[in-house]
Protein backbone atom coordinates (compact mmCIF):
# COMPACT_ATOMS: atom_id res chain seq x y z
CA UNK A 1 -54.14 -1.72 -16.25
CA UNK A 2 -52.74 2.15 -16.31
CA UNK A 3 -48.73 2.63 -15.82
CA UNK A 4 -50.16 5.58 -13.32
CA UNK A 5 -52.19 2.90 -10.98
CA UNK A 6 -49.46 0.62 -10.56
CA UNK A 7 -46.41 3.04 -10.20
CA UNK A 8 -48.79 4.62 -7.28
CA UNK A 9 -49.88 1.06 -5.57
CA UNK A 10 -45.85 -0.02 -5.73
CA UNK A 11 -44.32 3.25 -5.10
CA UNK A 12 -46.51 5.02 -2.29
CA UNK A 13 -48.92 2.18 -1.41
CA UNK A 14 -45.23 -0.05 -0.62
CA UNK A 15 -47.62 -3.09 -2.40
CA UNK A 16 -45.63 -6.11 -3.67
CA UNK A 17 -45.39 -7.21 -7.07
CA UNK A 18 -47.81 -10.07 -6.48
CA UNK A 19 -49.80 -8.21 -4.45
CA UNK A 20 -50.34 -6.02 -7.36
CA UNK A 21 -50.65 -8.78 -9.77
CA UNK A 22 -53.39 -10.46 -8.05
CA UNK A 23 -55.36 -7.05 -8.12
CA UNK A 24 -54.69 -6.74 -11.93
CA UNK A 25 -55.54 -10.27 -12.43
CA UNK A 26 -52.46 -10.87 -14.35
CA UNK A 27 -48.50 -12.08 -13.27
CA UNK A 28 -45.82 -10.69 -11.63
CA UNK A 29 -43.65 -10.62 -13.95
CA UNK A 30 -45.48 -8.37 -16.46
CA UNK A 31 -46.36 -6.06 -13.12
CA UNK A 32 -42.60 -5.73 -12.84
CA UNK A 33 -41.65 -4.92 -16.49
CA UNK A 34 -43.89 -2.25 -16.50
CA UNK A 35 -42.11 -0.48 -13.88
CA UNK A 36 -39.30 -0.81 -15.19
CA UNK A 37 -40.70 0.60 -18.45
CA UNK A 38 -41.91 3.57 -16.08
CA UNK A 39 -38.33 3.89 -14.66
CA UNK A 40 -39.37 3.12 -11.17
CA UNK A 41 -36.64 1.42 -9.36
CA UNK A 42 -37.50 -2.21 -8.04
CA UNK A 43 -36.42 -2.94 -4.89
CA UNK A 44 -37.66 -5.63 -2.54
CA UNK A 45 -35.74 -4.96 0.55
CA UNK A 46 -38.71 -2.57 2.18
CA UNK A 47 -41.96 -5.06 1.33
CA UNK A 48 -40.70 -8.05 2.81
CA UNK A 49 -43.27 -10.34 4.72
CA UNK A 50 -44.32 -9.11 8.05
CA UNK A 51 -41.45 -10.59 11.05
CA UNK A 52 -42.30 -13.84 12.31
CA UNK A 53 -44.00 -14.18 16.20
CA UNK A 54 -42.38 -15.99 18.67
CA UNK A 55 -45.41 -18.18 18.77
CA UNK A 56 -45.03 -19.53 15.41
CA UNK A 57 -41.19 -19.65 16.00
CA UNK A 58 -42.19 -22.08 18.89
CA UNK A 59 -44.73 -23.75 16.72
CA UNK A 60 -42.20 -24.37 13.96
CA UNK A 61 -39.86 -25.34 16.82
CA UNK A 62 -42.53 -28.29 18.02
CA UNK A 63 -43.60 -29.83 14.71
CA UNK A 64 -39.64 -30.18 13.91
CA UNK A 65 -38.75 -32.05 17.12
CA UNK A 66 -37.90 -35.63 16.24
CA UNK A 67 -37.93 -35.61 12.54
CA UNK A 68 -35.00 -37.36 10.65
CA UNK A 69 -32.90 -35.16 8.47
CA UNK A 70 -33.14 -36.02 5.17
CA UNK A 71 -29.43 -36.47 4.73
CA UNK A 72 -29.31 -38.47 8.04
CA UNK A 73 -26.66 -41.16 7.23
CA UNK A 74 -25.40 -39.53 3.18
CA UNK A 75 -21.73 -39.72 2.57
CA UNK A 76 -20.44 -36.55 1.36
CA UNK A 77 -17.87 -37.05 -0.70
C-alpha cells in the first residue's frame, strides 16, 4: 500500500475510505490515518451514498405500513 495510490484514489478518484480499504484489503481506519499522515484533508461531505429513488422511498414507505413502534405504549418520564 503506497501513500501516492491512496492520496490519488481519495483525492481525485473521490473513493471512500472503505471503498479504499476493501481494495487494500485492510480497514478504514488505517486508510484514514494515512492521509492524515499525508496531510490530505478528510472530508466526507462530497462521497456520500448516491440519493435515494423514489421507488425505494415508496418501497421503504410499504414495508413500514402497519408496524408497531417500538415505544408504542413507553412512559416517558
Amino acid at each position: 500500500m503506497n501513500i501516492e495510490d491512496v492520496k490519488r484514489l481519495y483525492v481525485i478518484e473521490m473513493w471512500t475510505l472503505r471503498r479504499i480499504a476493501a481494495y487494500f484489503n485492510t480497514n478504514h481506519h488505517l486508510i484514514k490515518r494515512t492521509l492524515i499522515a499525508g496531510g490530505v484533508a478528510i472530508d466526507n461531505e462530497k462521497r456520500l451514498s448516491k440519493p435515494i429513488t423514489e421507488e425505494r422511498k415508496l418501497q421503504i414507505s410499504k414495508q413500514s405500513k402497519g408496524r408497531v413502534p417500538w415505544n408504542k405504549g413507553i412512559r416517558a418520564n
